[in-house]
Each structure stands twice: as structure tokens, then as C-alpha cells.
C-alpha atoms as a PDB file:
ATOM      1  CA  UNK A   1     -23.996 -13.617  -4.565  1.00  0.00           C
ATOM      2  CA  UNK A   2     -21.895 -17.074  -5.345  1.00  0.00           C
ATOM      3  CA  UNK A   3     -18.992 -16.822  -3.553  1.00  0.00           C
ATOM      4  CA  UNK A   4     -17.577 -20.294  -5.296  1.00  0.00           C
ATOM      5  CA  UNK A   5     -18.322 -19.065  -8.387  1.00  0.00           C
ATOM      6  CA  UNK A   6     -16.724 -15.645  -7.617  1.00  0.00           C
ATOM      7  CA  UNK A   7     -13.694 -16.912  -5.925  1.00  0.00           C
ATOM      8  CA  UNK A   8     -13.263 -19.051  -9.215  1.00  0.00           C
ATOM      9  CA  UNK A   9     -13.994 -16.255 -11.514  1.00  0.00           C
ATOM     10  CA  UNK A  10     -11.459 -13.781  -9.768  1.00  0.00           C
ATOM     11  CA  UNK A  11      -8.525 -16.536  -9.147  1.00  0.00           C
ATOM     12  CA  UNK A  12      -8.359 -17.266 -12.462  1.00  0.00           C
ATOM     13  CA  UNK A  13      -8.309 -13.527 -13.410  1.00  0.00           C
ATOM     14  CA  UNK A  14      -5.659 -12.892 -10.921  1.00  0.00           C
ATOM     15  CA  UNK A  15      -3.514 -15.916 -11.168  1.00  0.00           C
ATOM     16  CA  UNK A  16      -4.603 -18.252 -14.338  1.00  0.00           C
ATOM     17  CA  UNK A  17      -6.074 -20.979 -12.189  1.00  0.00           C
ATOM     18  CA  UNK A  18      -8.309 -22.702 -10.293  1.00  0.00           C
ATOM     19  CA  UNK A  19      -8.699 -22.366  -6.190  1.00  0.00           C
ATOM     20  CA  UNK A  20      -8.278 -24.954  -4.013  1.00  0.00           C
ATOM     21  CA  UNK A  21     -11.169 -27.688  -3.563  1.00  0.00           C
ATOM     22  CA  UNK A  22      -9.617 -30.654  -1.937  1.00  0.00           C
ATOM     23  CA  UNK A  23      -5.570 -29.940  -2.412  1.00  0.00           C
ATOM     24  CA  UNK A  24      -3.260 -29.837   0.345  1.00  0.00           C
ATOM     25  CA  UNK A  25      -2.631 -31.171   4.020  1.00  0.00           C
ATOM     26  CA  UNK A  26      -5.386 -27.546   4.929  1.00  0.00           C
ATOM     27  CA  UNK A  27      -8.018 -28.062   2.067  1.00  0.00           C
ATOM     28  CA  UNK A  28     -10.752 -26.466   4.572  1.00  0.00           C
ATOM     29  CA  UNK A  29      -8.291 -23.441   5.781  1.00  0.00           C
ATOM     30  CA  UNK A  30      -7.568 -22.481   2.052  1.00  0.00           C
ATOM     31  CA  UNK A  31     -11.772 -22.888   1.052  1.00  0.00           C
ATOM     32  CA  UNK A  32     -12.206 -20.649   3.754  1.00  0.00           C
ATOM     33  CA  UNK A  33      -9.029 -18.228   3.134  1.00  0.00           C
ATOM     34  CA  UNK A  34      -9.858 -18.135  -1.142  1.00  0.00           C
ATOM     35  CA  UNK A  35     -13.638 -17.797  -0.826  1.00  0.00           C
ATOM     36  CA  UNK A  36     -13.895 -14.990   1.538  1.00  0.00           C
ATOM     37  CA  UNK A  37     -10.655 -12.461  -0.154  1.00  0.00           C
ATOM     38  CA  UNK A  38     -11.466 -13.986  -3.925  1.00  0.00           C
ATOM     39  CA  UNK A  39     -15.301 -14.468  -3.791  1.00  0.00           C
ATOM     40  CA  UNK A  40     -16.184 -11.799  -1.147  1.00  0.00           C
ATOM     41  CA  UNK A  41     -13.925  -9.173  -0.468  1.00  0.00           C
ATOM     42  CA  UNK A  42     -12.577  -8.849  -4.114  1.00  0.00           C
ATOM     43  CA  UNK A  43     -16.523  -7.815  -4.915  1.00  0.00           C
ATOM     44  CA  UNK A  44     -16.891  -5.082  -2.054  1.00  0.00           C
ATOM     45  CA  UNK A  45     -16.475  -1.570  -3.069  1.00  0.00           C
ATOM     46  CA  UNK A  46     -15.119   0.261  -6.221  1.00  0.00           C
ATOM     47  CA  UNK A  47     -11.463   0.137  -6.301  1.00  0.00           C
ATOM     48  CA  UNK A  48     -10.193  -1.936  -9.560  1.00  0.00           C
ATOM     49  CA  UNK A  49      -8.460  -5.164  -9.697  1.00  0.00           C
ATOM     50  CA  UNK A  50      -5.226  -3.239 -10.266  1.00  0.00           C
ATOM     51  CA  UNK A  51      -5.148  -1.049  -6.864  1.00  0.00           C
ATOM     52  CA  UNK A  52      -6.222  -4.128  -4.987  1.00  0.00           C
ATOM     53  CA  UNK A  53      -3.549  -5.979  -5.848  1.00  0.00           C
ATOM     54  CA  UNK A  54      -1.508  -2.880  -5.314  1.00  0.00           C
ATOM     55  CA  UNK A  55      -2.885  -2.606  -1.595  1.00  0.00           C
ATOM     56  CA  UNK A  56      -2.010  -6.307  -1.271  1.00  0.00           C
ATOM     57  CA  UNK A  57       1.316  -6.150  -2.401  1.00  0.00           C
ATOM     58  CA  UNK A  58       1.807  -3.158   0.255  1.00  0.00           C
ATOM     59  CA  UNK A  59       0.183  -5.336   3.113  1.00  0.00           C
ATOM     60  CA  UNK A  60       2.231  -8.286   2.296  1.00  0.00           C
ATOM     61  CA  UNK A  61       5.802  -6.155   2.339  1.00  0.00           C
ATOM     62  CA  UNK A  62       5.121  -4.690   5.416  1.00  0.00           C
ATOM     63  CA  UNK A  63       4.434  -7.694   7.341  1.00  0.00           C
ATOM     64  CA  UNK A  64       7.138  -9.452   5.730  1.00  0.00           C
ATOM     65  CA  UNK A  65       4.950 -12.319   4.361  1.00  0.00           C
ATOM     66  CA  UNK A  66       7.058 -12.992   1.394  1.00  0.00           C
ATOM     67  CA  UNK A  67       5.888 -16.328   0.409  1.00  0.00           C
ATOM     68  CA  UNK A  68       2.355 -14.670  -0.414  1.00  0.00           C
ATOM     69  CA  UNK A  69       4.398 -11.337  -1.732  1.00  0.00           C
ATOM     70  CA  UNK A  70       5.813 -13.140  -4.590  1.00  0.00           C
ATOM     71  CA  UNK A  71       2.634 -14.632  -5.292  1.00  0.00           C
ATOM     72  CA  UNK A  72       0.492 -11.671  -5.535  1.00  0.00           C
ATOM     73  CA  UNK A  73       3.617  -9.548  -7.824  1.00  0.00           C
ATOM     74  CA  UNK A  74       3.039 -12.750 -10.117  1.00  0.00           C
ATOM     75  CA  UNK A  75      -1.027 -12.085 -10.148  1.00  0.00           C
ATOM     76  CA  UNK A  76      -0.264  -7.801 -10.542  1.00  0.00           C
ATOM     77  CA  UNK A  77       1.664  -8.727 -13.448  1.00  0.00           C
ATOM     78  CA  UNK A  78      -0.724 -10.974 -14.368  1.00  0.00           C
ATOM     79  CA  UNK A  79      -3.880  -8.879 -14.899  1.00  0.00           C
ATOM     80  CA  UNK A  80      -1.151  -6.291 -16.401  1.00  0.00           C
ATOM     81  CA  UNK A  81       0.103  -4.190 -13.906  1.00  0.00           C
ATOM     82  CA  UNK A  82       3.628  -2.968 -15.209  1.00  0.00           C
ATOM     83  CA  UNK A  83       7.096  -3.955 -12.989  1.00  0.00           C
ATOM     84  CA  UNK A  84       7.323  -0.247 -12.173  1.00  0.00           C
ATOM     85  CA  UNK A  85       4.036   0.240 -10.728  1.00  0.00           C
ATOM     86  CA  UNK A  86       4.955  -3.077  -8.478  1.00  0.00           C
ATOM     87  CA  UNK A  87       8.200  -1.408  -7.974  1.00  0.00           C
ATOM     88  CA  UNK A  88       7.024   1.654  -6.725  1.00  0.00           C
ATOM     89  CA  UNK A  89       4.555  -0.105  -4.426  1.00  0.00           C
ATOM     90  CA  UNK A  90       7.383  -1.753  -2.472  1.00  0.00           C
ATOM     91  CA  UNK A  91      10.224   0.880  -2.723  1.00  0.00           C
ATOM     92  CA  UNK A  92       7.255   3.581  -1.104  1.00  0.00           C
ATOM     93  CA  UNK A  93       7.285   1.514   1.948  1.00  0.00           C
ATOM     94  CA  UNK A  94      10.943   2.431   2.871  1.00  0.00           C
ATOM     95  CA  UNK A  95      10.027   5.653   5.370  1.00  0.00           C
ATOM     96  CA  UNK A  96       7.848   3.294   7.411  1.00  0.00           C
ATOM     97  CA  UNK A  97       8.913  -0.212   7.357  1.00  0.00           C
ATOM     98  CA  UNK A  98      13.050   0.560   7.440  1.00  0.00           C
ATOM     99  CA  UNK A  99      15.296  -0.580   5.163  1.00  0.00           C
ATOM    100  CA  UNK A 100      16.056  -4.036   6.078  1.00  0.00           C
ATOM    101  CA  UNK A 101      11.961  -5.173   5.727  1.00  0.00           C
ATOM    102  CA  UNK A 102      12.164  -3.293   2.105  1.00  0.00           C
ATOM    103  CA  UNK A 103      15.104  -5.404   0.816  1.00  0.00           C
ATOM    104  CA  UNK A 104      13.314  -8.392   1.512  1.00  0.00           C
ATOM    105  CA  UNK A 105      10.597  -7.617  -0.589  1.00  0.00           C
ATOM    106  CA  UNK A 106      12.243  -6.017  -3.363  1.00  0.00           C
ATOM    107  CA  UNK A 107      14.419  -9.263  -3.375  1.00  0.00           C
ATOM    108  CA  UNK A 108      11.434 -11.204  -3.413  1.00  0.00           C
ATOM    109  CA  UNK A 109       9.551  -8.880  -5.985  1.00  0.00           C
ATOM    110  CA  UNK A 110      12.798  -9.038  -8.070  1.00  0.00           C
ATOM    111  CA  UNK A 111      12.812 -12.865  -8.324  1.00  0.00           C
ATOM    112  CA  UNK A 112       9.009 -13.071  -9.810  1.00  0.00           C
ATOM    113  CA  UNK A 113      10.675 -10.736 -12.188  1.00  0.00           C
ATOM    114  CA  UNK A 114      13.445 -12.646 -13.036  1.00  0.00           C
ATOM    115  CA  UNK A 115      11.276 -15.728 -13.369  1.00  0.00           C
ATOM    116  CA  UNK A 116       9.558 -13.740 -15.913  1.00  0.00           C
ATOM    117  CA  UNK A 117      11.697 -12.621 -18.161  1.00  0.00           C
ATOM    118  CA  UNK A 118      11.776  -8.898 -17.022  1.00  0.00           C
ATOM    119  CA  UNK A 119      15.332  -7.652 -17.283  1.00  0.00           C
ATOM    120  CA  UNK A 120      16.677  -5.805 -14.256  1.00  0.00           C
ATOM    121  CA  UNK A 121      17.509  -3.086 -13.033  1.00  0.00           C
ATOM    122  CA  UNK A 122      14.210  -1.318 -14.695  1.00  0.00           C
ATOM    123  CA  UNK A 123      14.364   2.040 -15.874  1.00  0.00           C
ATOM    124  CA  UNK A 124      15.388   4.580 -13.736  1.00  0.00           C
ATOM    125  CA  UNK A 125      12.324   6.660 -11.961  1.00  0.00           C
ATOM    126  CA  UNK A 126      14.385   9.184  -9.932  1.00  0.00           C
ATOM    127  CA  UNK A 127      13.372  12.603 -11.185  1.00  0.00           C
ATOM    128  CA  UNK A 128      15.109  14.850  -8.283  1.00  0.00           C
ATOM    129  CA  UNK A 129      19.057  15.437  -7.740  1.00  0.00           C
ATOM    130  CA  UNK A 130      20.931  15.756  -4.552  1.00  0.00           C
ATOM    131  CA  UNK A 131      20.383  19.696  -4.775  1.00  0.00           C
ATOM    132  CA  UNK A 132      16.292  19.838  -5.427  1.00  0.00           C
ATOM    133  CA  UNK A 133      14.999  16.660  -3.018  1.00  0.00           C
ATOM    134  CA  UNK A 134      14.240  18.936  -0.304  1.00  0.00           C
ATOM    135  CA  UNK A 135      12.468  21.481  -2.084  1.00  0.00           C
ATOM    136  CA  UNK A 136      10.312  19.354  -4.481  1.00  0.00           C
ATOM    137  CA  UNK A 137       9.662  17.074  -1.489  1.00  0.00           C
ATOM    138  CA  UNK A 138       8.192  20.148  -0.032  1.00  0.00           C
ATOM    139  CA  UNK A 139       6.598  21.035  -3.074  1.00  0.00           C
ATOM    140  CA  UNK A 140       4.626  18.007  -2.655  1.00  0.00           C
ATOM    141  CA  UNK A 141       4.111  18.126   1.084  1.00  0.00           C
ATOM    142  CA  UNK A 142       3.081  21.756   1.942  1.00  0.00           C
ATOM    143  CA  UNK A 143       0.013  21.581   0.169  1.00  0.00           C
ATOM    144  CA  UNK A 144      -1.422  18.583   1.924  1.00  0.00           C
ATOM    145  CA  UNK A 145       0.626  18.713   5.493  1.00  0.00           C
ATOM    146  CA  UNK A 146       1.251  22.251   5.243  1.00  0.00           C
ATOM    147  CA  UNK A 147       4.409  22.755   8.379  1.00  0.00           C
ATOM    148  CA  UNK A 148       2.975  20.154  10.381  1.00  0.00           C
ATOM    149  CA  UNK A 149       5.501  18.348  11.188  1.00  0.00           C
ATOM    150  CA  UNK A 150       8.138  21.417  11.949  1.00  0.00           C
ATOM    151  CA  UNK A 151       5.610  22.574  14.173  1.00  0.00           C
ATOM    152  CA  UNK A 152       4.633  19.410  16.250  1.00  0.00           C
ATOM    153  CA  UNK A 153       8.618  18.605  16.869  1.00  0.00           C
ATOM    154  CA  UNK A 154      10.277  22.338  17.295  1.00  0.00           C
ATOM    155  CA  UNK A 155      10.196  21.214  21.033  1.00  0.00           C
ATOM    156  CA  UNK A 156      13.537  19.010  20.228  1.00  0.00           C
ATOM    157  CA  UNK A 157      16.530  19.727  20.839  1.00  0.00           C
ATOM    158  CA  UNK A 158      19.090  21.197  18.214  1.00  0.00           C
ATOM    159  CA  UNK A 159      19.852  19.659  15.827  1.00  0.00           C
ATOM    160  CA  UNK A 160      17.082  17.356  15.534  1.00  0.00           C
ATOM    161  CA  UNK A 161      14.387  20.089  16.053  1.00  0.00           C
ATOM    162  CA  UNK A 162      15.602  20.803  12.142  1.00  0.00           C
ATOM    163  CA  UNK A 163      16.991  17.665  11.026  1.00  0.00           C
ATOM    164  CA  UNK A 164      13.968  15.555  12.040  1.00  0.00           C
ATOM    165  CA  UNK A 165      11.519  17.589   9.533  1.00  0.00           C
ATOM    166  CA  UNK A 166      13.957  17.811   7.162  1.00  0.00           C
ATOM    167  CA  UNK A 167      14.611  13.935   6.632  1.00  0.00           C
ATOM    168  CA  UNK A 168      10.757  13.528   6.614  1.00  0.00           C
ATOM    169  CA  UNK A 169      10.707  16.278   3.586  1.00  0.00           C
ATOM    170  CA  UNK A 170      13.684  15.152   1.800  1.00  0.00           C
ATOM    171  CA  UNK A 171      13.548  11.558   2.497  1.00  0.00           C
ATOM    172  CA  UNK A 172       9.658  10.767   2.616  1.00  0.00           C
ATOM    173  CA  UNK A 173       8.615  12.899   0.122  1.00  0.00           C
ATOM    174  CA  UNK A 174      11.387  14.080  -2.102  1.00  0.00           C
ATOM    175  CA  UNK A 175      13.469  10.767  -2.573  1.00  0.00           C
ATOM    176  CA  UNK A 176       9.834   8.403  -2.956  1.00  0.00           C
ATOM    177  CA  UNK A 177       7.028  10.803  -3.744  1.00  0.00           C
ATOM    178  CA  UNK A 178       8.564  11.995  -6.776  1.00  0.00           C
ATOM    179  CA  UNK A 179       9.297   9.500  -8.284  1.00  0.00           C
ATOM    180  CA  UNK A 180       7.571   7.906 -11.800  1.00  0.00           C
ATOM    181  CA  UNK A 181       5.508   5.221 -11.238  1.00  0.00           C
ATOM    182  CA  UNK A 182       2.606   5.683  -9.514  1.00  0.00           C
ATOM    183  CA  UNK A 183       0.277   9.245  -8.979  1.00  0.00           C
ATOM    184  CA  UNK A 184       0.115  11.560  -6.006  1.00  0.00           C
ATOM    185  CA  UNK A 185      -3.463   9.956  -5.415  1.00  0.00           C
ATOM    186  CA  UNK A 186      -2.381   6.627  -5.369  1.00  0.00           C
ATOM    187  CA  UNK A 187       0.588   7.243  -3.002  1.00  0.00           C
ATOM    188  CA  UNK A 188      -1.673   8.729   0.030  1.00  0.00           C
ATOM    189  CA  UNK A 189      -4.174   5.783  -0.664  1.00  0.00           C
ATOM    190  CA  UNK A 190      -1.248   3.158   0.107  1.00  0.00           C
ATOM    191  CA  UNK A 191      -0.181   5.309   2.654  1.00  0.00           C
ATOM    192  CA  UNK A 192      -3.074   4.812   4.492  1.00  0.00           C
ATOM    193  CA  UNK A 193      -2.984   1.231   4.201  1.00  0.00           C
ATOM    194  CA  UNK A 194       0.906   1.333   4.923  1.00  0.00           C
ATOM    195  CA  UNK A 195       0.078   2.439   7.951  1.00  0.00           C
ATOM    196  CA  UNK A 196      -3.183   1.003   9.258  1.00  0.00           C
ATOM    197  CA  UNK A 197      -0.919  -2.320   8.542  1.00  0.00           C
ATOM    198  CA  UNK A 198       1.635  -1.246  11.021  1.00  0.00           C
ATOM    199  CA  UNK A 199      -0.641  -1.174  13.644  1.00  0.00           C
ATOM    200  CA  UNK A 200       0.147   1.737  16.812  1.00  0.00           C
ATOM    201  CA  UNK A 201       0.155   4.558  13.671  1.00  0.00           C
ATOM    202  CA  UNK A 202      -2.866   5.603  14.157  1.00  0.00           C
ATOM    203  CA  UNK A 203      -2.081   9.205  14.355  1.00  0.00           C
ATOM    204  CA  UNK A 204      -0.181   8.875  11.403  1.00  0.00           C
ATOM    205  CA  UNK A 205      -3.166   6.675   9.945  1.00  0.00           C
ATOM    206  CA  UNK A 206      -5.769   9.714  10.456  1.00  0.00           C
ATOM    207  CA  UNK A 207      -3.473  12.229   8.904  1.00  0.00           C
ATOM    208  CA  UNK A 208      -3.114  10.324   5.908  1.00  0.00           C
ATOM    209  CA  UNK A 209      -6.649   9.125   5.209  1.00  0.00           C
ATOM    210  CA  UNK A 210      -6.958  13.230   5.446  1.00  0.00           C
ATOM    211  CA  UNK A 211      -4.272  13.621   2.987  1.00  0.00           C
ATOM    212  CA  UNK A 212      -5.844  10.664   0.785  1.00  0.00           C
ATOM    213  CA  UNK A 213      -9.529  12.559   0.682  1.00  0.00           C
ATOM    214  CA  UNK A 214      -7.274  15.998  -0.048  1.00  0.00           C
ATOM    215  CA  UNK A 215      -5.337  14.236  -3.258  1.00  0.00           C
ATOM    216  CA  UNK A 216      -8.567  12.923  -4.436  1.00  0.00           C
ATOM    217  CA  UNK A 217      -9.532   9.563  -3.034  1.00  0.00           C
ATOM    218  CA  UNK A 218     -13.204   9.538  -1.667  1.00  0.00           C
ATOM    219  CA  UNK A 219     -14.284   8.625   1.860  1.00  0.00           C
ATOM    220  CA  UNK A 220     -15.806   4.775  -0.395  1.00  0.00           C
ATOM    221  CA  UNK A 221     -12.376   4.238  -2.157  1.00  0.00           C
ATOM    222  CA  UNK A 222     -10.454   4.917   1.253  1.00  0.00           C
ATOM    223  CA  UNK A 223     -12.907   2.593   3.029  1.00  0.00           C
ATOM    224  CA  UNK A 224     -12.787   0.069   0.463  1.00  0.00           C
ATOM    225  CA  UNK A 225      -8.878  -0.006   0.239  1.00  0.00           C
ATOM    226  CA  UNK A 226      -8.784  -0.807   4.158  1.00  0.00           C
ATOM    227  CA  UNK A 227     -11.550  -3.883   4.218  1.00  0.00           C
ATOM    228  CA  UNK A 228      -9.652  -4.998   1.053  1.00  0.00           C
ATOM    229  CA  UNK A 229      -6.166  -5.225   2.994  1.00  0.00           C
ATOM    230  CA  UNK A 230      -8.586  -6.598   6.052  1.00  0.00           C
ATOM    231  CA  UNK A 231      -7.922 -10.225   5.305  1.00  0.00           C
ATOM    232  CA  UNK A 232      -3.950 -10.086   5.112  1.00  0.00           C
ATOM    233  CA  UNK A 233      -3.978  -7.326   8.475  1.00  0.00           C
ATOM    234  CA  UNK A 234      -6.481  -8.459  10.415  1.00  0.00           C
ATOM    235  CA  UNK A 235      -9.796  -6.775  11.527  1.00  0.00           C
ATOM    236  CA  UNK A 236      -8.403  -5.538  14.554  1.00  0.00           C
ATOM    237  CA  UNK A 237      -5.963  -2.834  12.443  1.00  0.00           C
ATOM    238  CA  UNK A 238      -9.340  -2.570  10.133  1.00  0.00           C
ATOM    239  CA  UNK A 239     -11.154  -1.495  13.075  1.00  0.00           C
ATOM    240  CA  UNK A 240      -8.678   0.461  14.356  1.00  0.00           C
ATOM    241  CA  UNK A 241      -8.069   2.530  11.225  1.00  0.00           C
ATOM    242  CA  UNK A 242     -11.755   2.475  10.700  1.00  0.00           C
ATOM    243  CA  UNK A 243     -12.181   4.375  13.979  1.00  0.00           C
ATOM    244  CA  UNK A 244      -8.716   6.660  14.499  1.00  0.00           C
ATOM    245  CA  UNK A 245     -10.908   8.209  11.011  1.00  0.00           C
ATOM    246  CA  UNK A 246     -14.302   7.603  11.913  1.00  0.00           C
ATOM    247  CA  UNK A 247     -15.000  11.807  11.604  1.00  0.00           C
ATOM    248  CA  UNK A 248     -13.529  11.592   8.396  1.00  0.00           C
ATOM    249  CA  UNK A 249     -14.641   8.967   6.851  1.00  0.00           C
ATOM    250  CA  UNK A 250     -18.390   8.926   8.295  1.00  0.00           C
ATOM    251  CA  UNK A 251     -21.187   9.102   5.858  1.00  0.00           C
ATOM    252  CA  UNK A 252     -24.686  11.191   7.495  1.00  0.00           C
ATOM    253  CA  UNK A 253     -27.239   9.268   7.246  1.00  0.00           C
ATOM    254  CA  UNK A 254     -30.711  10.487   6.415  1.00  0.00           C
END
């Protein structure tokens, strides 16, 4: 494998140029940084150009890095990912990240849309009302989570031994998960990334890379979407989610 001639191949597929060679007060930082994501890690595993750009763009809101967001919403739409796929991405990060975190990238996301032309707001994607989010939130939970949840925090006390499932059905699943944009497979992949980002989820990390392999993700395309956020997370959340999963994700070797 060339990784210069890889890293050149995929930058220009992703963004419409050429990587650095000598540019820049950092020339050596940036070979480094653009030949191992662009001529390495862009090559390892199965998932398409489009979902790793869609794991990047859900590494880069949750740790705020906004500079690098706007970059890599300018390379999704690039290579043809639509605004409501990018959209969905960054909204779906609400539950974990807060509110606050989420407005900065959606104002960030929105001004690489602005700069291209795409008029906002984009079409609506809400397909629940105020009187069915619970129960098609639960529709879409039960079957993967099962009562969970209710079970693990009935020790509370009232109200919150109620409310506290309840906002993770309504709010989690039935304001985000049902929305257009992006599948039910694609959700609980970023989820797991979502979270293995964080860092101290890995509870929540292990239940999702279940729910991932239970929506139809393999053990490969779960592995491969957590060594491709590696490089903007860090290999000690890698690691981490690697081994909070290891039972699931393990392959027996002959």
C-alpha cells in the first residue's frame, strides 16, 4: 500500500484537492495527520466513504471541534451526501452531548450550508406529534432495549423512577429516532461511536454496539466505524470501546 498516493487519491475525493506537502507553519504535523486518516485509515475495513464521513461528522460535534466540523460537512456534501443526512447526524447527538454542544454544530453545519447555496430551514423530518412520541419511541426501543431502562432505575424515587424512562423513550427515541433522514441501522452505528467519543460511557457503549449488531450492523462494520473515528478520539476511547465489547465483537479464531 502507498499511503501518499492514497492520501492524495481520497483528499481529492473528499474535498477537491490536494494534501498538504510543504504548506503551513506544521507541514510535518499535517503529512503525518493526512497520510495516516486519508491514506491509511480511510482504506481499513468496509464501511463506504459516505458513513465515514458520517462517523466523522459525529466525532467532530461531540468534541466540539468545529473548525474541522465545517470542513468535513463541506467534504459529506462533497462526495454527495444530502444536507439532511448531515442534519440528522448532528441533531442525533442531542440526548448525549446536551443542547448547548448541538447548537454549535448545527450553527457551524448551517454555515457550510449557507456558503453553498442550500436554502434553510430544510424540509421538515419530524414524523411524530406531541400525542404519539412516547409510543413510537417505544415502538422503536422495545425491540432492541426491551424495559431496560425502567428496570435498572425503578430504585428512584417518585417521580423520577417514571419520568427518567420516560424522557429517554420520548426524548431519545421518539423526538430523534423517528425522524427521516437516516435508517434505524445507521442510528445505533453512530450511537456507538457517539458514545465511545464521550469517553466514561462505556456501559452505554456495550449496550449499543449490542443494539448496532441487533439492527443489522456486523461485528467488521462496528469495528471498522470505531478505528475510523480513532484518529479524531484518540486510541485510548478506541481501546476502551474496543474492550467494554470485546465479547461481542470477538471473532473465534481457528
Amino acid at each position: 500500500m502507498d499511503r501518499v498516493k492514497n492520501c492524495e487519491k481520497k483528499f481529492k475525493e473528499l474535498f477537491g484537492g490536494a494534501p498538504t506537502v510543504n504548506e503551513g507553519n506544521d507541514p510535518e504535523f499535517m503529512r503525518i495527520l493526512q497520510r495516516f486518516i486519508f491514506g491509511e485509515v480511510c482504506y481499513a475495513g468496509s464501511l463506504d466513504d459516505r458513513m465515514r464521513e458520517l462517523v466523522t461528522v459525529t466525532v467532530l460535534t461531540v468534541n466540539q471541534t468545529l473548525p474541522q466540523l465545517k470542513a468535513h460537512t463541506a467534504a459529506c456534501l462533497h462526495i454527495g451526501v444530502s444536507p439532511a443526512e448531515i442534519r440528522e447526524v448532528v441533531y442525533q447527538c442531542a440526548p448525549f452531548i446536551g443542547f448547548p454542544k448541538t447548537l454549535n454544530a448545527i450553527a457551524a453545519m448551517d454555515e457550510v450550508f449557507a456558503e453553498n447555496g442550500i436554502a434553510l430551514p430544510l424540509e421538515r423530518a419530524e414524523t411524530v406529534t406531541e400525542q404519539d412520541r412516547y409510543e413510537r419511541g417505544l415502538a422503536l426501543q422495545s425491540p432492541t432495549y426491551g424495559d431496560e431502562i425502567a428496570v435498572r432505575y425503578a430504585w428512584l424515587p417518585a417521580p423520577f423512577d417514571e419520568a427518567v424512562p420516560y424522557y429517554l423513550t420520548a426524548f431519545g427515541f421518539g423526538d430523534f429516532n423517528t425522524r427521516k433522514g437516516l435508517n434505524e441501522k445507521e442510528r445505533e452505528l453512530l450511537t456507538v461511536v457517539l458514545l465511545a467519543a464521550l469517553g466514561g460511557a462505556e456501559v452505554q457503549v456495550r449496550s449499543h454496539v449490542l443494539g448496532a449488531l441487533k439492527t443489522g450492523s456486523t461485528k467488521e462494520e462496528v469495528v471498522c466505524a470505531l478505528v475510523h473515528a480513532m484518529p479524531y478520539m484518540g486510541i485510548p476511547r478506541l481501546f476502551n470501546a474496543l474492550n467494554c465489547a470485546k465479547e461481542l465483537l470477538e471473532e473465534k479464531k481457528d
